[in-house]
Every structure is written in C-alpha cells, then in structure tokens.
C-alpha atoms as a PDB file:
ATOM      1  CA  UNK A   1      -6.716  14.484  -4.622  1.00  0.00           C
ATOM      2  CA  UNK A   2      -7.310  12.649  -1.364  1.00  0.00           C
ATOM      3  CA  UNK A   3      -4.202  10.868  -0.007  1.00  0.00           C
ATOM      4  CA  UNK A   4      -6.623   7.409  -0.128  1.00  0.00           C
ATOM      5  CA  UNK A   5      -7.215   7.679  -3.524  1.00  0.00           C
ATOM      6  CA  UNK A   6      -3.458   7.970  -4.281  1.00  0.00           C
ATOM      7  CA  UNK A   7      -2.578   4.233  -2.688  1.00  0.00           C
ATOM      8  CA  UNK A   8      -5.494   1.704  -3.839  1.00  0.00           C
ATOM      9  CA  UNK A   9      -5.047  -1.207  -1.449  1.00  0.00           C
ATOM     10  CA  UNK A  10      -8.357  -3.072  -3.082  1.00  0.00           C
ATOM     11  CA  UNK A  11      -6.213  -6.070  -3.141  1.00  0.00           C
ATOM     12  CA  UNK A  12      -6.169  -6.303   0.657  1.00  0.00           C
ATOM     13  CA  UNK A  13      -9.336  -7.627   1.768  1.00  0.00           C
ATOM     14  CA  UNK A  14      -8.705  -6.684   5.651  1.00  0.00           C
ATOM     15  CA  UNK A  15      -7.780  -3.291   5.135  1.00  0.00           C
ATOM     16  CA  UNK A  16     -10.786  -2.703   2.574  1.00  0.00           C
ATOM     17  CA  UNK A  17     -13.046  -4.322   5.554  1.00  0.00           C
ATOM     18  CA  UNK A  18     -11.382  -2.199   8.071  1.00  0.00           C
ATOM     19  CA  UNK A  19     -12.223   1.299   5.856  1.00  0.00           C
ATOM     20  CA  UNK A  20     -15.989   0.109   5.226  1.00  0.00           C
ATOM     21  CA  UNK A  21     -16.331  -0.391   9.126  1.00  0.00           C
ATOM     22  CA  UNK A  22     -14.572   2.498  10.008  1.00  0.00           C
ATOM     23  CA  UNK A  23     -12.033   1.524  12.225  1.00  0.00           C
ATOM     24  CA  UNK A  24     -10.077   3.390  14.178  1.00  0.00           C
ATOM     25  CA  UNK A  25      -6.994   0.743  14.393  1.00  0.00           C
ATOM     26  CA  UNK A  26      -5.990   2.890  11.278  1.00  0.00           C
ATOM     27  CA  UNK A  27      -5.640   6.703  11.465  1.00  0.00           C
ATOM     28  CA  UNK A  28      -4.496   9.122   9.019  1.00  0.00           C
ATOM     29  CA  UNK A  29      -3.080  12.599   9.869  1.00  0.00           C
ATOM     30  CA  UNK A  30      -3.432  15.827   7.253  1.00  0.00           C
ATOM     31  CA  UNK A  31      -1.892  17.855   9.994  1.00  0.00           C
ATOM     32  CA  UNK A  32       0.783  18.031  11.904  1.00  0.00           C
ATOM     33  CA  UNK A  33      -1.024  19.290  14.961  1.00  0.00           C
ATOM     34  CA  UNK A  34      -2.044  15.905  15.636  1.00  0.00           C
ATOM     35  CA  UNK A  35       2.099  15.639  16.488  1.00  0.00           C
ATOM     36  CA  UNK A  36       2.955  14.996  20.001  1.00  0.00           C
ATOM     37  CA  UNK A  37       6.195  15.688  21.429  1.00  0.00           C
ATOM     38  CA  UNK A  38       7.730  12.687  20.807  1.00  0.00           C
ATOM     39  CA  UNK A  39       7.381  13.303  17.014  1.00  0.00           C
ATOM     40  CA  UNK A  40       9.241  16.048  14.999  1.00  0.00           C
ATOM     41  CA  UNK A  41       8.066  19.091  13.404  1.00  0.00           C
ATOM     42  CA  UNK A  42       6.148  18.706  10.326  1.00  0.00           C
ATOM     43  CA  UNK A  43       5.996  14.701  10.783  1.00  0.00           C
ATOM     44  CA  UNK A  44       2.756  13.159   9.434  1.00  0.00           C
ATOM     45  CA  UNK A  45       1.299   9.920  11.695  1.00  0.00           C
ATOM     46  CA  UNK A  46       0.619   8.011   8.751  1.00  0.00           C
ATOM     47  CA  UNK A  47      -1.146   5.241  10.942  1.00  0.00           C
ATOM     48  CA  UNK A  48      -1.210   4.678  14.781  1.00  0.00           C
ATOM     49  CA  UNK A  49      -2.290   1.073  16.547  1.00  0.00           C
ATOM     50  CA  UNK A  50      -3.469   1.089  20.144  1.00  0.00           C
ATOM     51  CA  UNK A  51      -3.029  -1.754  22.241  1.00  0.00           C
ATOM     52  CA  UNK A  52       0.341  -3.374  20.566  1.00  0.00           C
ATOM     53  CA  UNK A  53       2.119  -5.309  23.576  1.00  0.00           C
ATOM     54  CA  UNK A  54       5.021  -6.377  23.935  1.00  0.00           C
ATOM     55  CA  UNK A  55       5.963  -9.884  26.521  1.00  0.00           C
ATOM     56  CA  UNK A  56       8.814  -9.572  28.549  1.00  0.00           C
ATOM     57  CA  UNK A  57       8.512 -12.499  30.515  1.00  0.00           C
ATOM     58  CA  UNK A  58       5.889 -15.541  29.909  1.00  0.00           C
ATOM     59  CA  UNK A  59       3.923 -14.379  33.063  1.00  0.00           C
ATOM     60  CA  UNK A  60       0.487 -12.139  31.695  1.00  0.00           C
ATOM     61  CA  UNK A  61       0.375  -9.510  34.567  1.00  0.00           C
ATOM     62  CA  UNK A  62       4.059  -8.469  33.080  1.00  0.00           C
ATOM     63  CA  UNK A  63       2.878  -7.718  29.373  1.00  0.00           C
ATOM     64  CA  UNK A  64       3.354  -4.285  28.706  1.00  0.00           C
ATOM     65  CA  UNK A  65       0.645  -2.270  26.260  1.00  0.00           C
ATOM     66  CA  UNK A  66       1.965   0.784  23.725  1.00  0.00           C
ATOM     67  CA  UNK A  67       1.080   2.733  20.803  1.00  0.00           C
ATOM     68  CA  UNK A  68       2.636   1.785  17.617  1.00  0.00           C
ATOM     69  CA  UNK A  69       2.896   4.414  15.060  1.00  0.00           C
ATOM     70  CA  UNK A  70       4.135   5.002  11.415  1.00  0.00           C
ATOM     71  CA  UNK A  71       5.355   8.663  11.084  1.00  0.00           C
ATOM     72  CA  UNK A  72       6.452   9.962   7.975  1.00  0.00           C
ATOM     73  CA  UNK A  73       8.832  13.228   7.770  1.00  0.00           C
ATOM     74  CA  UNK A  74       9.675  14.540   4.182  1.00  0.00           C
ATOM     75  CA  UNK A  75      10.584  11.168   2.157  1.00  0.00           C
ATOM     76  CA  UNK A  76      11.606   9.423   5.434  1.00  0.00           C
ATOM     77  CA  UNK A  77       8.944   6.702   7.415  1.00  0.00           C
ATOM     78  CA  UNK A  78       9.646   6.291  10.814  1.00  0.00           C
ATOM     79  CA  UNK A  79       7.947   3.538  12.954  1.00  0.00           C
ATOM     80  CA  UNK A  80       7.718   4.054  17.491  1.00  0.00           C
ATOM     81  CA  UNK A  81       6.403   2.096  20.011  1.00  0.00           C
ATOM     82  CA  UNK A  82       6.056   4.170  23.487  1.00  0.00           C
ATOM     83  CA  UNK A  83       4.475   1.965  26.184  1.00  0.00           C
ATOM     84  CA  UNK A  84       0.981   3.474  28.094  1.00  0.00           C
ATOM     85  CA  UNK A  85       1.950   5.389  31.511  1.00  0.00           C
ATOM     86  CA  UNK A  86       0.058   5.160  33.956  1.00  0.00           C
ATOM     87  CA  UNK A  87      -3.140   3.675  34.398  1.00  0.00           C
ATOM     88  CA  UNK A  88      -3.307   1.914  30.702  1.00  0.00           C
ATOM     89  CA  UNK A  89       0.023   0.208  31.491  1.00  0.00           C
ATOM     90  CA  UNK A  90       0.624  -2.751  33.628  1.00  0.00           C
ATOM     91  CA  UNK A  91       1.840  -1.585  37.110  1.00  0.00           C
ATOM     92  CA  UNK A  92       3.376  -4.220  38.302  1.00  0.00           C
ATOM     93  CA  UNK A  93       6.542  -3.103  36.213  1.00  0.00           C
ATOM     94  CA  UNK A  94       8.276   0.494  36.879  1.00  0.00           C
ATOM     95  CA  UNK A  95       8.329   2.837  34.160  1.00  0.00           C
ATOM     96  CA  UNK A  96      12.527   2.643  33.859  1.00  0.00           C
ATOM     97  CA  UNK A  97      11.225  -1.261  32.763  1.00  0.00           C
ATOM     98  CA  UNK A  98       8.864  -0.072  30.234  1.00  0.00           C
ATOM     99  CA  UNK A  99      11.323   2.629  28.557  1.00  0.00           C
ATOM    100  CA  UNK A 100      13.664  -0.214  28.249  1.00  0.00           C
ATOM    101  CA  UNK A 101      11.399  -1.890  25.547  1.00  0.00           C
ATOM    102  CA  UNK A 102      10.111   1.680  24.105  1.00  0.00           C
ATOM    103  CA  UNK A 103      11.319   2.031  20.597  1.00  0.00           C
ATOM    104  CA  UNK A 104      11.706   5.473  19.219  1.00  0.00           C
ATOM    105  CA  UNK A 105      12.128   6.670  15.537  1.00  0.00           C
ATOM    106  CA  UNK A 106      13.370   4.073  13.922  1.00  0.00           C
ATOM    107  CA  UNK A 107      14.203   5.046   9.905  1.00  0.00           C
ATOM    108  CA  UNK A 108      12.871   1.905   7.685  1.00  0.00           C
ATOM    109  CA  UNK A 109      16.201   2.286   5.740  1.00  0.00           C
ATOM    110  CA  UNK A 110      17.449   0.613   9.026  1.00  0.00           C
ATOM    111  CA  UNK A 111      15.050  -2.132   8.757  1.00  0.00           C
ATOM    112  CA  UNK A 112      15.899  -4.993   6.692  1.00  0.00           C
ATOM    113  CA  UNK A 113      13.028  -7.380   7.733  1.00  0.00           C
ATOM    114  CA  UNK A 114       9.688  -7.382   9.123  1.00  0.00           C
ATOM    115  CA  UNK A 115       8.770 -11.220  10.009  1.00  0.00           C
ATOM    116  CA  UNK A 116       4.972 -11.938  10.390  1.00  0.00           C
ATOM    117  CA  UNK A 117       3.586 -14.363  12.655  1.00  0.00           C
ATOM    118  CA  UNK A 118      -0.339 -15.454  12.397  1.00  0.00           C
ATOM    119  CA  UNK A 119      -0.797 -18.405  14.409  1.00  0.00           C
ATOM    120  CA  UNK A 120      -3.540 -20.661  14.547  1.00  0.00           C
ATOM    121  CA  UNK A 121      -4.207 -19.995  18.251  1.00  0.00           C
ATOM    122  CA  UNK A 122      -3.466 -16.848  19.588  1.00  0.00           C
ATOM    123  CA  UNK A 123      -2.387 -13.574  18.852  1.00  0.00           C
ATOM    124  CA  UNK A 124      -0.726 -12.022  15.726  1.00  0.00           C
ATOM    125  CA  UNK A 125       2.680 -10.347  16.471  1.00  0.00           C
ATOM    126  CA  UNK A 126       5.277  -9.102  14.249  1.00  0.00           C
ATOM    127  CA  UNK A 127       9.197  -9.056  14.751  1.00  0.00           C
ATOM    128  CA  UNK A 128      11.255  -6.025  13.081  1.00  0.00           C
ATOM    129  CA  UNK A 129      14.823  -6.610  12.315  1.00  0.00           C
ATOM    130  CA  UNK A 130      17.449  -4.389  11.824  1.00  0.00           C
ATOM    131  CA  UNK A 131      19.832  -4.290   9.233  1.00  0.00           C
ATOM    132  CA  UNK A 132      22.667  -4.760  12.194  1.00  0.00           C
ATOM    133  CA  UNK A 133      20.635  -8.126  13.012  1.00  0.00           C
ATOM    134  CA  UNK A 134      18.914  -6.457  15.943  1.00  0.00           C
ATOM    135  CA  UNK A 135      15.817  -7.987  16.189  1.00  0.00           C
ATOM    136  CA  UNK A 136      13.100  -5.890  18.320  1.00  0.00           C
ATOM    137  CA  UNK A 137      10.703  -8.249  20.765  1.00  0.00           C
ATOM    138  CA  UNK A 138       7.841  -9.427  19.325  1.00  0.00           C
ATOM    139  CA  UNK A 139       5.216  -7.031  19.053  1.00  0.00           C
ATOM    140  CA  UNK A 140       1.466  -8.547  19.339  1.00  0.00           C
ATOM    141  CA  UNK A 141      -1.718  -7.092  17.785  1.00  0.00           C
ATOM    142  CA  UNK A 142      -4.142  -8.255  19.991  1.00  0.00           C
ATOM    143  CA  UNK A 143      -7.076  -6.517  17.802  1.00  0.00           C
ATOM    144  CA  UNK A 144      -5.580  -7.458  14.350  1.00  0.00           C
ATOM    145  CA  UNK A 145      -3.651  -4.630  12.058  1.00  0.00           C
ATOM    146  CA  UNK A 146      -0.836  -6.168  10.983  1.00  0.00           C
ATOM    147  CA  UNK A 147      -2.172  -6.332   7.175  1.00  0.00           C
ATOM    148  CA  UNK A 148      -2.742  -2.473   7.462  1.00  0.00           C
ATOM    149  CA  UNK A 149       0.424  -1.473   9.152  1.00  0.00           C
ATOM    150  CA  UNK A 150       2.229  -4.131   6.373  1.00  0.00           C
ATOM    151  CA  UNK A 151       0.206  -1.707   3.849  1.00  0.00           C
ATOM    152  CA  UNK A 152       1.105   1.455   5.004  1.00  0.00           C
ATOM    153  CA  UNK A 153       4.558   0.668   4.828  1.00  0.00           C
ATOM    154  CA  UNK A 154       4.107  -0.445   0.870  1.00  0.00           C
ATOM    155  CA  UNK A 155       2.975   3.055   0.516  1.00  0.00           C
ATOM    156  CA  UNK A 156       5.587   4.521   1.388  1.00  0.00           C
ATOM    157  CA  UNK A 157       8.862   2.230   1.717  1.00  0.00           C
ATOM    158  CA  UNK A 158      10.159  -0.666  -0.737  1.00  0.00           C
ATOM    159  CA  UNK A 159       8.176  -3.854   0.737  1.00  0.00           C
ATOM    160  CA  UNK A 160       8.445  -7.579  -0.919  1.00  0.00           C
ATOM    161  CA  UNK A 161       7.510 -11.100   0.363  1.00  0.00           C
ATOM    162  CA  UNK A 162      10.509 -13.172   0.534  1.00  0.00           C
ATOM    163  CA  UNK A 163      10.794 -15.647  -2.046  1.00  0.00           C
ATOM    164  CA  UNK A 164      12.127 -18.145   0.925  1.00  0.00           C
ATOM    165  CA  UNK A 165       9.570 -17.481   3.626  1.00  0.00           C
ATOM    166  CA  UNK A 166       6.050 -15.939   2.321  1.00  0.00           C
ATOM    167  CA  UNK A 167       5.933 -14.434   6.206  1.00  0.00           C
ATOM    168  CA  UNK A 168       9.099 -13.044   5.954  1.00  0.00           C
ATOM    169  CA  UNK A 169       8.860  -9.134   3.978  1.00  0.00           C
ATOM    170  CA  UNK A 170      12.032  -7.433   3.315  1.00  0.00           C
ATOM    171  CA  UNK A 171      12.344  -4.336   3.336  1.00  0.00           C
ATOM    172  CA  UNK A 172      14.409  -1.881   1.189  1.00  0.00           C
ATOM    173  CA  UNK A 173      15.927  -4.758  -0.368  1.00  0.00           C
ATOM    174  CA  UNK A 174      17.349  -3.734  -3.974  1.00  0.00           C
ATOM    175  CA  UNK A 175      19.191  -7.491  -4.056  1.00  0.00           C
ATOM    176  CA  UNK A 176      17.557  -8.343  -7.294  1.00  0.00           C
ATOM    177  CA  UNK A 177      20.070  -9.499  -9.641  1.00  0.00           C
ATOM    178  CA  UNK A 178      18.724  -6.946 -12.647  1.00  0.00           C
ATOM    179  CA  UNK A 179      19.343  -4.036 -10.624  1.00  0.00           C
ATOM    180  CA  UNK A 180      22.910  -4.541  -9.063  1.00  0.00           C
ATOM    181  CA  UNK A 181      24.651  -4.355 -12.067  1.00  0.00           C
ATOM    182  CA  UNK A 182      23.064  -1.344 -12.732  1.00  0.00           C
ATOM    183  CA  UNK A 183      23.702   0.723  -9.248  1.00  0.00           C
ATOM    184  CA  UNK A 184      27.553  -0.828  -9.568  1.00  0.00           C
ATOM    185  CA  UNK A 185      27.553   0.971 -13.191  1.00  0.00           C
ATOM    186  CA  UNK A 186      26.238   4.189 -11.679  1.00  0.00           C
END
C-alpha cells in the first residue's frame, strides 16, 4: 500500500489542490538516498519547502531564504531549516549570520506549539515554540505550504487546534482532562 493512501487528507482542500497540480512544494521520500548529510541514516524527508525565509531585521535585502524539511527517523519527526549558501542566499549577510538562525533537528516532542499566521496582506509565516518557551523567528512561506506542512505533521505527530486560538495548534498535548487521570493511574 502506497504511503498516500495510508493518510487521506481529502478534508484539506489546499493540499488536495496541491497533489492534482503536482507541486513540488511537497515531496515525499521512499528512500533514504535522497538523505543529505545533514540528516541521519535511515531518516525519511517526509516533506521539504523551498524558499521559507526567515526576517532578521525589517530591511528586505537582509531576509534570509532556507529549506524547511520534515524528517522522520523510526517513530521520531524531526523538522530543519538550513539557510541557501551561496548564490540562493542573500549576500549581504555572512554565513556565521545565517547559521545563527539555522535550525537543526528539532524532535516535535520538544514542540509544544506551532502558531499560524495568514494575514490579509502579505505573506503566511508560522512561529514554532518550544516546550522551554523558546519561540523560533517567524518563518514565512512566500509560495504557500503551511496547510501541507500542518498536514504532514498530523500524520505523524499528535496535532489539535486550540480551543482558545483556532491559529494556535498544539502539539503533543495529552492535557485533556479524560486522559490525565488515566496516565496518573498508570
């Protein structure tokens, strides 16, 4: 059985649109050849986003581009954000700048919050937050992808819309009232 026929995600109109176009916002690795370095052995990139930028400063010529990537090893997801070298990336910053912002491999059971943003005018970005209360910078999706990156991580993590904030999705969150009495008992 194909892995897309184990995760129906016919309830999310932009990532149904995105499969009948074929984009290629949204990739899917069988193999682990497709690894690079910066990924372990036998990791799967279960979906990869070009052109996710991050804003240092207010000023556009200081915007720095990435990759953004899911990776899932054994049970565990994983999401990265390396910024371009070279001639993709902005040069007007060194590359000791852009490895400050670069996130590497960080587990989802460290992630308590993902907040969307869609405004009106302008770009969508996300902001991951840590369970520590580390919030990363904003990371904007200048050619949409946030519903399919928000669906690959259903697939494979524990993802609900907060009942407080419909733009807020936590993460791992087993705070339901039914189920703490019944981790306490175990």
């Amino acid at each position: 059985m194909q892995e897309a026929e184990l995760h129906d995600l016919s309830d999310d109109a932009d990532y149904a649109a995105s499969q009948l176009q074929g984009s290629t916002s949204f990739s899917r690795s069988g193999s682990s050849k497709q690894s690079s370095s910066s990924e372990p052995d036998g990791a799967e990139i279960v979906y990869s986003k070009d052109n996710v930028t991050i804003h240092p400063t207010q000023y556009a010529s200081e915007r720095i581009s990435g990759i953004l990537k899911l990776i899932k090893q054994g049970s565990s997801l994983f999401m990265t954000w390396i910024p371009y070298q070279g001639q993709r990336s902005n040069a007007r910053l060194s590359e000791k700048d852009k490895n400050l912002y670069t996130i590497r491999a960080v587990p989802f059971t460290d992630v308590r919050s993902i907040r969307r943003h869609t405004p009106t005018l302008g770009w969508q970005y996300i902001i991951v937050v840590l369970s520590s209360g580390l919030a990363f910078p904003p990371l904007y999706f200048y050619n949409g992808g946030v519903r399919e990156f928000l669906a690959t991580i259903k697939q494979h993590a524990f993802l609900v819309r907060s009942a407080d904030d419909a733009n807020v999705f936590l993460v791992n969150d087993f705070q339901d009232p039914l189920q703490v009495p019944s981790l306490i008992s175990l």
